[in-house]
Protein backbone atom coordinates (compact mmCIF):
# COMPACT_ATOMS: atom_id res chain seq x y z
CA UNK A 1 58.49 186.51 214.97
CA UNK A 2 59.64 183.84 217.42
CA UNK A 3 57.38 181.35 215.86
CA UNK A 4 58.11 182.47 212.46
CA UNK A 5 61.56 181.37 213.36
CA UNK A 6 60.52 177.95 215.03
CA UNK A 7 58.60 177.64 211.68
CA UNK A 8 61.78 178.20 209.36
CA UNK A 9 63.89 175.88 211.61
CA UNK A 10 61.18 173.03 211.38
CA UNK A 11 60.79 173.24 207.54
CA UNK A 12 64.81 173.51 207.18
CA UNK A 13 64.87 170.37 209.42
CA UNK A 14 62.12 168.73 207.42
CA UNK A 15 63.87 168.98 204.31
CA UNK A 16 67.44 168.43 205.29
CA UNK A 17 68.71 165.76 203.29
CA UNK A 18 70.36 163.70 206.39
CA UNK A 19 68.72 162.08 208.72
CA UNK A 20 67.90 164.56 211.90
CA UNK A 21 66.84 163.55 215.48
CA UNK A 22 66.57 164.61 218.80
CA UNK A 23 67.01 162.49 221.70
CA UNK A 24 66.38 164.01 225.16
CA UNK A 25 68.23 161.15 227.03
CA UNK A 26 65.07 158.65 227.41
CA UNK A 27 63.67 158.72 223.65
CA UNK A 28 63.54 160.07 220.35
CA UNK A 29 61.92 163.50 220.55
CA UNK A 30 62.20 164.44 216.88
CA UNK A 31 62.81 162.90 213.44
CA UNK A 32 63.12 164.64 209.79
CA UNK A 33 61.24 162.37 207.18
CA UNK A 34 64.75 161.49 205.97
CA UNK A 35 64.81 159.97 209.10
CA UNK A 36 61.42 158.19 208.79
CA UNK A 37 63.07 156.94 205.22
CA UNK A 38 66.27 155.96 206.59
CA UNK A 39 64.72 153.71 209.06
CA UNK A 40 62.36 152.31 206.64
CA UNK A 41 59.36 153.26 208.16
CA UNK A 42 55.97 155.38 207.05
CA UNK A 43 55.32 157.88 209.27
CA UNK A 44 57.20 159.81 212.44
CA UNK A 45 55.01 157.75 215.24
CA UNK A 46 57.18 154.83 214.20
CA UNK A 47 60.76 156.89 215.83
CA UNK A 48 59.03 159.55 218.09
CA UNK A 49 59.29 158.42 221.81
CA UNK A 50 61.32 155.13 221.14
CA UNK A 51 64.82 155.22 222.62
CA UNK A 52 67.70 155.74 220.35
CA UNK A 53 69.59 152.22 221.32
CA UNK A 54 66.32 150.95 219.00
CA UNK A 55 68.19 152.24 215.93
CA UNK A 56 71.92 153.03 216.97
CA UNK A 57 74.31 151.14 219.28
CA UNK A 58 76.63 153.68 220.80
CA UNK A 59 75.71 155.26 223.63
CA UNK A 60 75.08 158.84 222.35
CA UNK A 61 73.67 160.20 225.51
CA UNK A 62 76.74 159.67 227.82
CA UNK A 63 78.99 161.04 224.80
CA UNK A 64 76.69 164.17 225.03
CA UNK A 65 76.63 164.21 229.25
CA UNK A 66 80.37 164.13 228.90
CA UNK A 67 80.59 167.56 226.35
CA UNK A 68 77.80 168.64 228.35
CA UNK A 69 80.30 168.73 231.70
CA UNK A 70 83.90 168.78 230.07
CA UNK A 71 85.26 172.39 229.80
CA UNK A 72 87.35 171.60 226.65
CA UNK A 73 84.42 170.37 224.92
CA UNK A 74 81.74 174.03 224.59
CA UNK A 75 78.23 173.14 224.14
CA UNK A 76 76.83 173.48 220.59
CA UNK A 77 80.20 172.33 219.07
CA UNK A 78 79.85 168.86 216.60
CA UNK A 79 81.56 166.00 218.07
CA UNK A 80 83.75 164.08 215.50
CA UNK A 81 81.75 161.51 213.25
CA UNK A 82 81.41 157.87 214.10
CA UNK A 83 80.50 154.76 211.72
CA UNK A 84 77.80 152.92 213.35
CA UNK A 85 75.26 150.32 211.81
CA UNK A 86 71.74 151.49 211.70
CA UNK A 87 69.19 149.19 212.52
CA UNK A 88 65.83 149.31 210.40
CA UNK A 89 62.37 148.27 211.20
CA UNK A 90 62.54 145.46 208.99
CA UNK A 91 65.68 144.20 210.77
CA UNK A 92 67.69 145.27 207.88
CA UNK A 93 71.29 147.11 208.68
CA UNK A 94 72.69 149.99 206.14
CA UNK A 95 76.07 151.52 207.20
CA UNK A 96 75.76 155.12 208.38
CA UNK A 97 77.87 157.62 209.91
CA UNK A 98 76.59 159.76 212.78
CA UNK A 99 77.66 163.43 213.79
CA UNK A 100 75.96 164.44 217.44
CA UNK A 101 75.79 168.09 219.01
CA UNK A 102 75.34 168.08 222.70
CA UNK A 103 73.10 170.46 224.10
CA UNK A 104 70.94 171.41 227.43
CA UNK A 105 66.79 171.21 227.19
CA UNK A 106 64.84 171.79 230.12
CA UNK A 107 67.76 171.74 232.56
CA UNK A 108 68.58 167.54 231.53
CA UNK A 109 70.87 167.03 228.67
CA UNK A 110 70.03 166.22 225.14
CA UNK A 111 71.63 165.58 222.03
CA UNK A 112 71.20 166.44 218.46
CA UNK A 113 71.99 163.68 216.04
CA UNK A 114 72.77 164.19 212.15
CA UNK A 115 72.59 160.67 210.72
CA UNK A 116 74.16 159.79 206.98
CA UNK A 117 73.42 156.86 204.56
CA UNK A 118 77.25 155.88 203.33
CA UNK A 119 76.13 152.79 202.27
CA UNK A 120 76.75 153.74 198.64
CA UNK A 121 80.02 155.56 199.37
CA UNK A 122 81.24 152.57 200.87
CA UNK A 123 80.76 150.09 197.97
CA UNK A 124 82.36 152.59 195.99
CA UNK A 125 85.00 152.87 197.97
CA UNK A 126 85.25 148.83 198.71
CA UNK A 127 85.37 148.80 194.75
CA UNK A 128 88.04 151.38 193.81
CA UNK A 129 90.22 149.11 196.33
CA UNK A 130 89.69 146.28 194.45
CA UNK A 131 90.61 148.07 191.56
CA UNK A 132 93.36 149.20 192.67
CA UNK A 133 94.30 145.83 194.18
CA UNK A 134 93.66 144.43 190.99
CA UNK A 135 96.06 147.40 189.15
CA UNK A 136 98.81 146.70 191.98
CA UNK A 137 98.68 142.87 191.41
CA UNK A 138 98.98 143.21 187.37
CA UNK A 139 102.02 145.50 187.86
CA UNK A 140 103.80 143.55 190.21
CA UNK A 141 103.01 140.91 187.55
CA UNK A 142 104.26 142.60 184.65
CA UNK A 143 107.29 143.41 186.83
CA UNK A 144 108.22 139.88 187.72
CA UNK A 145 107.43 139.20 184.30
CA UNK A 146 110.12 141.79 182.88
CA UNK A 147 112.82 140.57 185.36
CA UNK A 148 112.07 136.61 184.95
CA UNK A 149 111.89 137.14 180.82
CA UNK A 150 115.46 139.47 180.72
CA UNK A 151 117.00 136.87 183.48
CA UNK A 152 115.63 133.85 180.75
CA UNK A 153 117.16 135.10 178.21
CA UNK A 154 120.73 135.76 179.65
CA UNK A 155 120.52 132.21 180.62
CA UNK A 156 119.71 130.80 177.33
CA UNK A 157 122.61 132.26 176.29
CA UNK A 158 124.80 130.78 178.89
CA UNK A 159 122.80 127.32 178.04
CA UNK A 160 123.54 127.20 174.67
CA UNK A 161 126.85 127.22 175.42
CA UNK A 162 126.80 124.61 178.03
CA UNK A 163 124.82 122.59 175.71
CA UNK A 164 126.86 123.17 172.51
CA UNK A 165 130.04 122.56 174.25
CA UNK A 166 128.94 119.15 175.89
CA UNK A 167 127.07 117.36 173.27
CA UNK A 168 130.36 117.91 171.09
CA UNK A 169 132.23 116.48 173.90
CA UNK A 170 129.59 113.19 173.99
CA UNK A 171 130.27 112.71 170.28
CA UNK A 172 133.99 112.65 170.55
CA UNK A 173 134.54 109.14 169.78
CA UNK A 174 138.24 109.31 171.85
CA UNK A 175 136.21 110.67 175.04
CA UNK A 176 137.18 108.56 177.59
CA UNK A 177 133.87 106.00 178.88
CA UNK A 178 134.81 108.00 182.87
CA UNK A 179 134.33 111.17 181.34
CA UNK A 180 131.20 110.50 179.13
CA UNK A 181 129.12 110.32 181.96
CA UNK A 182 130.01 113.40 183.57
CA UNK A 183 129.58 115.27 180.22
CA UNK A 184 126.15 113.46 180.52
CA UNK A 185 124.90 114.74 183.88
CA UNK A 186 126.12 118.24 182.46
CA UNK A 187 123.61 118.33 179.97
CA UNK A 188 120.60 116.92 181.74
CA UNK A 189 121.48 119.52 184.03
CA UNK A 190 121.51 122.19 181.14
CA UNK A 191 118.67 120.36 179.76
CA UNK A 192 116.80 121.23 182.85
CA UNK A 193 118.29 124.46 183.06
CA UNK A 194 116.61 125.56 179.61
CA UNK A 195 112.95 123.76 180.34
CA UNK A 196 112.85 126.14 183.62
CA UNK A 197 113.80 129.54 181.50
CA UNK A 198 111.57 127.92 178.86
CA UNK A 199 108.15 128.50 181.66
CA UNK A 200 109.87 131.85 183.01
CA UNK A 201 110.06 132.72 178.95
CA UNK A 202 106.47 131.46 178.79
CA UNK A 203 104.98 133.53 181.69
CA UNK A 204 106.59 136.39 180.59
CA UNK A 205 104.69 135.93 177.52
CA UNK A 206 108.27 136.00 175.33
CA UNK A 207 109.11 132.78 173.95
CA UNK A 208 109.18 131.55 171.12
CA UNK A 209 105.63 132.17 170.51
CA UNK A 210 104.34 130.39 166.66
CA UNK A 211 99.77 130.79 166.51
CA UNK A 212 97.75 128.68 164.14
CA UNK A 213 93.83 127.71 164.44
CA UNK A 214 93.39 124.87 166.81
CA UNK A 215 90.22 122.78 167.30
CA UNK A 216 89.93 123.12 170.82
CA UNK A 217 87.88 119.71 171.83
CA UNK A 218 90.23 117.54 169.10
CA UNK A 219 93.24 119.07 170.66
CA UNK A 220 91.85 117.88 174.24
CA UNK A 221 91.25 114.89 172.95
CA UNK A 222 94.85 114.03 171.24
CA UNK A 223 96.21 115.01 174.65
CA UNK A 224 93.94 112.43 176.68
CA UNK A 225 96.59 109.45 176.36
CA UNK A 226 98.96 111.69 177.72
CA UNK A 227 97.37 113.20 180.70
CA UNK A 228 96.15 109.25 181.66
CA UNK A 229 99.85 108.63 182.13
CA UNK A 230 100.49 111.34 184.18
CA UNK A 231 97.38 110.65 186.32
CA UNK A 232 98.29 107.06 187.03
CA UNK A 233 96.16 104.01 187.59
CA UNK A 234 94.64 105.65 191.05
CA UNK A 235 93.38 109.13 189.97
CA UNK A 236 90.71 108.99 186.92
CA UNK A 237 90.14 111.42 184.05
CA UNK A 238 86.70 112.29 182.66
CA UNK A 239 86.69 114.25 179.55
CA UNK A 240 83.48 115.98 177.70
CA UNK A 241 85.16 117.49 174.97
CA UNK A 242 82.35 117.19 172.76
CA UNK A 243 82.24 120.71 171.23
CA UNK A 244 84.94 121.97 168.64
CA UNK A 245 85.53 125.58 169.02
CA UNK A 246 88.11 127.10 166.59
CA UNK A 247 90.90 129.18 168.43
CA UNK A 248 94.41 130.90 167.52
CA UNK A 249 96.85 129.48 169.83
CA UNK A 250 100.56 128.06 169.45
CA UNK A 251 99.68 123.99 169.59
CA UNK A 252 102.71 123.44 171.21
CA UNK A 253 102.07 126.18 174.13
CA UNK A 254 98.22 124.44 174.49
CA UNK A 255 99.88 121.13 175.33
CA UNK A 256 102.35 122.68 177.74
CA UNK A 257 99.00 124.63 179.20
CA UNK A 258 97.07 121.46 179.46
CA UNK A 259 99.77 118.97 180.88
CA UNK A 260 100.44 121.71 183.50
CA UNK A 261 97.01 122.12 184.73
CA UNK A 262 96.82 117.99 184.69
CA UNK A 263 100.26 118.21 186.73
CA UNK A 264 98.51 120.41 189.33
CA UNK A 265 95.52 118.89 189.23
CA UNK A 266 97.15 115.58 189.95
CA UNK A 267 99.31 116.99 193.15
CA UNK A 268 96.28 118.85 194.56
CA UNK A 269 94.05 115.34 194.59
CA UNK A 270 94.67 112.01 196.82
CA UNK A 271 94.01 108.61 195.40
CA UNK A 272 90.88 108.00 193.60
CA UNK A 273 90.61 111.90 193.03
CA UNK A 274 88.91 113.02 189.02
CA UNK A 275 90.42 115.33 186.73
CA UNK A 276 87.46 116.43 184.38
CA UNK A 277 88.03 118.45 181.42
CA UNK A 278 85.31 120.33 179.21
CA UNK A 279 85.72 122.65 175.65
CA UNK A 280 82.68 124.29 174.80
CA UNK A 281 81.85 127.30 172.75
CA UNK A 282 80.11 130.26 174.64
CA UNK A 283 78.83 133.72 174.33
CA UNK A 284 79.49 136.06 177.17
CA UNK A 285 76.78 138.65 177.07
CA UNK A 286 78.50 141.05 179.53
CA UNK A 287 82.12 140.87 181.18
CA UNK A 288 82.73 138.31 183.44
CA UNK A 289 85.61 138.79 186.39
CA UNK A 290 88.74 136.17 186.63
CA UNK A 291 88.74 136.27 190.27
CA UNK A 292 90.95 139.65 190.39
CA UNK A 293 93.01 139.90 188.16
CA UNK A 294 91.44 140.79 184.65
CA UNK A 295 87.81 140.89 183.52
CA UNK A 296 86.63 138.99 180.20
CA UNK A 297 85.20 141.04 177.54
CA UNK A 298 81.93 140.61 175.97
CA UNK A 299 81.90 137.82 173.33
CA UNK A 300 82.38 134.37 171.96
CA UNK A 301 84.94 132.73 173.30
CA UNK A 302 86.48 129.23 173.12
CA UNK A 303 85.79 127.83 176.75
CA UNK A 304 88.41 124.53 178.17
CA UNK A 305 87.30 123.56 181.96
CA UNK A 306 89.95 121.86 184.05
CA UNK A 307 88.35 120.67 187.34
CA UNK A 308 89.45 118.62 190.13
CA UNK A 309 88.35 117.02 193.32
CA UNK A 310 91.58 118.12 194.98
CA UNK A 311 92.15 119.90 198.15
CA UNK A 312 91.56 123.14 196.82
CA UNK A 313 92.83 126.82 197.37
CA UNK A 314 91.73 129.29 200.29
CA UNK A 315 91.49 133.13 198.78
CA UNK A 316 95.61 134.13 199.53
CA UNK A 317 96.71 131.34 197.95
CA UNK A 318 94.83 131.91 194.82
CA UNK A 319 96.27 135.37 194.59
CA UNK A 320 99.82 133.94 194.41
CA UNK A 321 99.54 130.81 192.05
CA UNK A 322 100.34 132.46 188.90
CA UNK A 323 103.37 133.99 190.54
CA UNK A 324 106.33 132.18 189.49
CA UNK A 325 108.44 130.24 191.93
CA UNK A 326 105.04 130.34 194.49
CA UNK A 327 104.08 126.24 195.29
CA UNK A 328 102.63 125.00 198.09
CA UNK A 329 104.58 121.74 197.80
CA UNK A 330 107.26 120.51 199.86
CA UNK A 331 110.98 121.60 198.73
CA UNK A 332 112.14 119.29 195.98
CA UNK A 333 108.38 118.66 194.72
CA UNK A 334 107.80 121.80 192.58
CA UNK A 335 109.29 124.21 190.89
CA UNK A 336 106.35 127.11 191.15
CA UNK A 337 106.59 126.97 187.44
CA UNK A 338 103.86 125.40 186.11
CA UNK A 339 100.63 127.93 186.67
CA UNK A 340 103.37 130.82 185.84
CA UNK A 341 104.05 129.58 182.81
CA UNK A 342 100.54 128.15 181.57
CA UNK A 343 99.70 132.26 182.50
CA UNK A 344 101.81 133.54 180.28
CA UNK A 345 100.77 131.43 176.95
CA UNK A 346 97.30 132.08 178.21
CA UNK A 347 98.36 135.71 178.14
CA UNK A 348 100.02 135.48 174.91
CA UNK A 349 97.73 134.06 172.93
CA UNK A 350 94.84 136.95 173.92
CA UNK A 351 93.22 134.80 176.11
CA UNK A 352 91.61 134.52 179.94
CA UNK A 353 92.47 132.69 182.59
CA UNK A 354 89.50 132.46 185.80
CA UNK A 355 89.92 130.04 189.10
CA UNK A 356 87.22 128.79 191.14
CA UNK A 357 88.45 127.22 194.70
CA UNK A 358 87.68 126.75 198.37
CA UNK A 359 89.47 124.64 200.32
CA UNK A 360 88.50 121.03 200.65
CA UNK A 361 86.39 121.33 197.53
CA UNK A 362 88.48 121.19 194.54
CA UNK A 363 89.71 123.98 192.21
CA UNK A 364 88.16 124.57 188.46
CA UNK A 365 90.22 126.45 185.88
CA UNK A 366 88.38 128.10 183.15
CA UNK A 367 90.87 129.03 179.57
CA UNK A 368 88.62 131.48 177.58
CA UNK A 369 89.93 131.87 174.07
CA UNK A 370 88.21 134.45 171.11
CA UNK A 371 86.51 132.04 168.67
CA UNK A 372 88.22 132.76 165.15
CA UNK A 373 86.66 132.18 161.83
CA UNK A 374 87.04 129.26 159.16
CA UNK A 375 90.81 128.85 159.02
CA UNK A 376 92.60 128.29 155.77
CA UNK A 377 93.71 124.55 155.63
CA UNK A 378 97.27 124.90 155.60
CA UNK A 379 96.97 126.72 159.13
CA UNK A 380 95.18 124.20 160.59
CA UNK A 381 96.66 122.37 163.26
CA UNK A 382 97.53 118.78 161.74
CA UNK A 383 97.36 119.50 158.71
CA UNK A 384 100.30 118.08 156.13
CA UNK A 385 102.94 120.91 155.16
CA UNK A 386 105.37 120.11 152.06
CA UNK A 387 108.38 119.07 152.93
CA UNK A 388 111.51 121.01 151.85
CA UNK A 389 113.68 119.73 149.40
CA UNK A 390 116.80 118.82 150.10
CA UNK A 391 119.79 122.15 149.53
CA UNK A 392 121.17 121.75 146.02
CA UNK A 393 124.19 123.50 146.98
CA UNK A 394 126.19 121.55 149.69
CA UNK A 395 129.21 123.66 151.22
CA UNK A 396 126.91 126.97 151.33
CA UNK A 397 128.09 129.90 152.64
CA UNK A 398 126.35 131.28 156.33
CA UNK A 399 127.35 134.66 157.58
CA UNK A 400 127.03 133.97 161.08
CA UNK A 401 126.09 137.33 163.37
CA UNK A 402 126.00 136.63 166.74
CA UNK A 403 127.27 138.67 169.70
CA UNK A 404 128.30 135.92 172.28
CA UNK A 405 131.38 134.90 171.37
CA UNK A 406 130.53 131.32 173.12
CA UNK A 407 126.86 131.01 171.50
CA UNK A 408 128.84 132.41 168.37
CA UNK A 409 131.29 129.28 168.46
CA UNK A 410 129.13 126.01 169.37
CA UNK A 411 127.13 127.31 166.67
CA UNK A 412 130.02 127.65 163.92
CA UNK A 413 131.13 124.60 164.70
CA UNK A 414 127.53 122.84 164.54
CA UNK A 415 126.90 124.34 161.41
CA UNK A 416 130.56 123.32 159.65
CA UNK A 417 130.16 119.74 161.01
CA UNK A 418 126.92 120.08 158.93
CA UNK A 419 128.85 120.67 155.96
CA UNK A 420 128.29 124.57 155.65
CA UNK A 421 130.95 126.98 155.18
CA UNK A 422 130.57 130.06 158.17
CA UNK A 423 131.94 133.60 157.87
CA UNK A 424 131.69 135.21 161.66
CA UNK A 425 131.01 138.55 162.64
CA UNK A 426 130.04 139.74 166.23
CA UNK A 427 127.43 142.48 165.01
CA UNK A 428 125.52 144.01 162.09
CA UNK A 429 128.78 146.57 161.20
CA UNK A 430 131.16 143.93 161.36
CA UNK A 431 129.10 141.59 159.28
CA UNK A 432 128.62 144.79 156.75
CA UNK A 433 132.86 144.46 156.67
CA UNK A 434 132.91 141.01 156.15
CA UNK A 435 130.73 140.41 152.91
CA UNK A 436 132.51 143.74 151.77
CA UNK A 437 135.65 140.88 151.76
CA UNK A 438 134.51 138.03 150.97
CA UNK A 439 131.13 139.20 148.88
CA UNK A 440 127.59 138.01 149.41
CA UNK A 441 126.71 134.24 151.30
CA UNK A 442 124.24 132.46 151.10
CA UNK A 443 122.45 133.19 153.63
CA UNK A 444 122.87 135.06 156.78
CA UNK A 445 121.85 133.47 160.26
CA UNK A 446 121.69 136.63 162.81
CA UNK A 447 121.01 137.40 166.33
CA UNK A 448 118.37 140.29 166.62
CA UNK A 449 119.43 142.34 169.31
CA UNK A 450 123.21 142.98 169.35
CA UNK A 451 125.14 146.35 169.64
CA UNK A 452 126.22 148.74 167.00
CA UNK A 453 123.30 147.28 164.18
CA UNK A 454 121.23 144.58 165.21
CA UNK A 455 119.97 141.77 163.20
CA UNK A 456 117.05 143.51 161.54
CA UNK A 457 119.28 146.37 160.43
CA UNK A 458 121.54 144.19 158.86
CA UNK A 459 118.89 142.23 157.11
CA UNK A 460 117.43 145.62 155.57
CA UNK A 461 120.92 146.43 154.00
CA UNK A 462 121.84 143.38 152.62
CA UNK A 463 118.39 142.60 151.10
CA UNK A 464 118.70 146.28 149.61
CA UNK A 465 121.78 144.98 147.74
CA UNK A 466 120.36 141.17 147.58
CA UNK A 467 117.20 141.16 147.61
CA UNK A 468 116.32 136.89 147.23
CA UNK A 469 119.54 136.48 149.94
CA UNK A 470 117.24 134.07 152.84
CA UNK A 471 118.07 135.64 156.11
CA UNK A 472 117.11 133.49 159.56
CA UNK A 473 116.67 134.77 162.84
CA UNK A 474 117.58 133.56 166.24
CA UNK A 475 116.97 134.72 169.87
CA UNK A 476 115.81 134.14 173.22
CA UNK A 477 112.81 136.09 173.03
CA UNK A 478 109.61 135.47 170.94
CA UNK A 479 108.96 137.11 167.75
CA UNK A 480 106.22 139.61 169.07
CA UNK A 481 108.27 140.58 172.13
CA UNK A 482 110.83 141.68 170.02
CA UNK A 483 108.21 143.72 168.02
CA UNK A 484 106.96 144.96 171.22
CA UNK A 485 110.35 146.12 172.13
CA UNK A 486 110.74 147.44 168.80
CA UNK A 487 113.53 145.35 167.78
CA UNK A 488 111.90 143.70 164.08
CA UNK A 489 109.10 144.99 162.55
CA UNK A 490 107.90 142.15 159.90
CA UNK A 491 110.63 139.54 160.36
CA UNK A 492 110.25 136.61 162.50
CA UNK A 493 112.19 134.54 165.02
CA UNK A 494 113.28 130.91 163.37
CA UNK A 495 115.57 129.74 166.33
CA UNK A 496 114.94 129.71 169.26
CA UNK A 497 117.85 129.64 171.75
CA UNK A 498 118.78 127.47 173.04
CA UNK A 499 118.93 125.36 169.89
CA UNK A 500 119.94 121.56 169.61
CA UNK A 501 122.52 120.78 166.79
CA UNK A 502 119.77 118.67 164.45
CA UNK A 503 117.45 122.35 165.09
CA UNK A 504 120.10 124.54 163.71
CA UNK A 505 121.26 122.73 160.77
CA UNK A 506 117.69 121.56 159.80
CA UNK A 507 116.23 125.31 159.94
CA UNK A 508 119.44 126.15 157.58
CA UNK A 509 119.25 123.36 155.05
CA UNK A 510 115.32 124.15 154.47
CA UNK A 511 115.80 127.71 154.39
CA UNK A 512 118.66 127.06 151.86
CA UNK A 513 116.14 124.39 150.06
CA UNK A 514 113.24 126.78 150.02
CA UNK A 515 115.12 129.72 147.79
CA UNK A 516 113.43 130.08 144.36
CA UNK A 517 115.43 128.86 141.34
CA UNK A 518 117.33 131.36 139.77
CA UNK A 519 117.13 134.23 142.89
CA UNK A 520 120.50 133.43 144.10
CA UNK A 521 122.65 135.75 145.95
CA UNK A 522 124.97 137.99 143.52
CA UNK A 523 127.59 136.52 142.25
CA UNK A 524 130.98 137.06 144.98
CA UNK A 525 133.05 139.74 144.31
């Protein structure tokens, strides 16, 4: 019986999935085959009677000696496990954790060691960090990105203002040559004010957002006199823009993109330093990671490469450059606008950002854009659009819906010194009052969101009684923000705000140019 026993305990230990051996304070006394696979090896000769500091670097032994004498500590009991590194016999490590059992053999301790592969476990764990890293980082950034966009916006608002309200002070003829240059500095200063809500609008991915097929490689190319000047004579740009992938992107947000990443690219290299820049078109087989903070689908893709032989970027500082405000430059030398804001259009137009760095070696950004099909040729970037003709009807009516009563008034008064005729109203109800009054304009010229009825509301109603009457939008969101919001459904965002006075009028006069003959408004009541 007693060696049927010794025969059940062998096989059990035999088979036990973990690795299982017995040291008996000078060497290894037993070992499982797990073990014998664990360690790499073919056969049990190559553990039996080697010590255990051959495979494992804590000192077991005097762990087990100390259970062995402590009275806390019974014999038989399973100490705690410990990580340790197993060494293999082809000098190879794998990460293991180790659970001992102390016990007395022939009056000299000995201990009992039960010896896991969490090598796997590990890497699984390493990557669910990274995930979640990479989760954590995306909604801190969608965070910023809701605060920076809502704070944008209320500042446009205020800017339009300012802006309004000084330009019609500069072209006050009786303005007095002292004062003219403090209404001046006022609107640089707003001027500035607007181009930094402008990137935070940008990075949130809500400005004024307007997509169209680009040639990627011609568009690089029309921008290379351009990023020479803001090089200067002693850094040198190399372009190999050879290839001509098609992509849908808002022209005007590639050329911010592309003058911000020459910007960089210029501060981050001394004298002498090379800004390169490559479009290509590319199939991605399988995803591809950014560098943590997305990974890039399978597909073809639009690829633009902006490299430089800068100083480059150590791993925590390229987990912060598409924050917005984060720079690395001196106080007075940088907004920490530029990266946000190329980010955002990047973003915006459904397409990938990726940064290669190290310090001391330069930094490479790779835009990855979907490659769209053959692109009628009135959406084609450059390509002629008719002019509108000029409003047969001067003295036309605008119903005017705006809910700040300051954006409300520079933009009245732009709009009558453009030789329009403006009925107000603060909301969609009031507006609903007014052409009850004075009959149909027009056209109406509305805010989108605004209390009581917003601007698409309004639109809905009056069309239902009017249908031809033009109706334009304005706001300081984009277009599809507001249709993320759920603000418009079809309509789309004409002005954005702030607006210059040639802007305003111009978008009216076209709209009011561009209304079929015979679809006028209803005759006023």
């Amino acid at each position: 019986m007693e060696r049927e026993h010794e025969r059940r305990y062998r096989q059990l230990v035999e088979l036990a999935p973990d690795a299982i051996m017995i040291h008996d304070g000078e060497r290894i006394v037993l070992a499982n085959a797990a073990a014998v696979r664990l360690a790499g090896g073919t056969h049990r000769g190559e553990l039996v009677g080697r010590p255990i500091e051959a495979f494992l670097d804590p000192p077991y032994l005097k762990a087990a000696q100390h259970r062995l004498v402590a009275p806390e500590d019974p014999v038989g009991e399973a100490a705690p496990p410990i990580r340790d590194t197993l060494r293999r016999l082809d000098g190879t490590n794998v990460e293991v954790e180790v659970r001992t059992i102390a016990f007395m053999e022939g009056g000299h301790p000995s201990v009992h060691l039960v010896i896991r592969d969490v090598s796997e476990r590990l890497a699984a764990e390493h990557q669910l960090r990274q995930v979640e890293q990479r989760l954590n980082q995306t909604q801190r950034m969608e965070a910023v990105a809701a605060l920076a966009g809502g704070v944008a916006h209320e500042i446009n608002n205020m800017m339009s203002v300012v802006l309004g309200f000084s330009n019609f002070l500069l072209e006050d003829p009786d303005l007095p040559a002292s004062m003219r240059s403090d209404a001046a500095h006022i609107v640089r200063a707003a001027q500035r004010a607007a181009t930094v809500t402008g990137q935070l609008l940008s990075f949130s991915r809500r400005g004024l957002h307007t997509p169209q097929v680009v040639d990627l490689g011609a568009a690089v190319r029309e921008a290379e006199p351009l990023i020479r000047r803001l090089l200067g004579e002693s850094r040198h740009l190399a372009l190999a823009a050879e290839g001509s992938p098609r992509v849908r992107i808002d022209p005007r947000q590639l050329d911010q993109v592309i003058v911000n990443l020459a910007l960089n690219a210029r501060d981050a290299m001394p004298a002498d330093g090379t800004l390169t820049m490559t479009t290509a078109e590319i199939d991605l087989e399988g995803e591809l990671p950014t560098g943590g903070r997305a990974t890039i689908p399978a597909g073809r893709y639009g690829l633009l490469v902006v490299r430089d032989t800068g100083t480059g970027m150590d791993v925590a500082i390229q987990a912060r450059i598409f924050e917005p405000f984060f720079t690395t430059k001196p106080v007075g030398e940088g907004t920490g606008l530029g990266l946000a804001a190329s980010y955002g259009i990047i973003k915006q137009n459904d397409g990938y950002i990726a940064v290669a760095s190290s310090p001391g070696e330069g930094a490479a950004f790779s835009l990855y854009f979907p490659i769209v099909a053959q692109a009628p040729a009135g959406e084609r970037r450059g390509s002629p659009r008719t002019a509108p003709r000029e409003p047969e009807r001067p003295g036309a009516t605008v119903l005017l819906v705006e809910d700040e009563p300051g954006v409300r008034e520079v933009a009245a008064r732009i709009l009558r010194l453009g030789g329009l005729r403006i009925l107000e109203a603060s909301n969609g109800t009031d507006a609903l009052e007014v052409v009850n009054r004075h009959g149909a304009p027009d056209i109406v010229l509305s805010d989108v969101v605004m209390p009581k009825m917003g601007g698409p509301e309004l639109a809905r109603r009056l069309k239902a009684r009017w249908p031809a009457l033009p109706v334009l939008f304005m706001s300081g969101y984009s277009t599809a923000e507001l249709r993320q919001r759920g603000s418009i459904g079809t309509e789309i965002v004409t002005i954005s705000k702030p607006f210059a006075s040639s802007e305003l009028v111009r978008s009216v006069m076209q709209a009011l140019a561009q209304e079929r003959p015979g679809a006028g408004a209803a005759p006023r009541s």
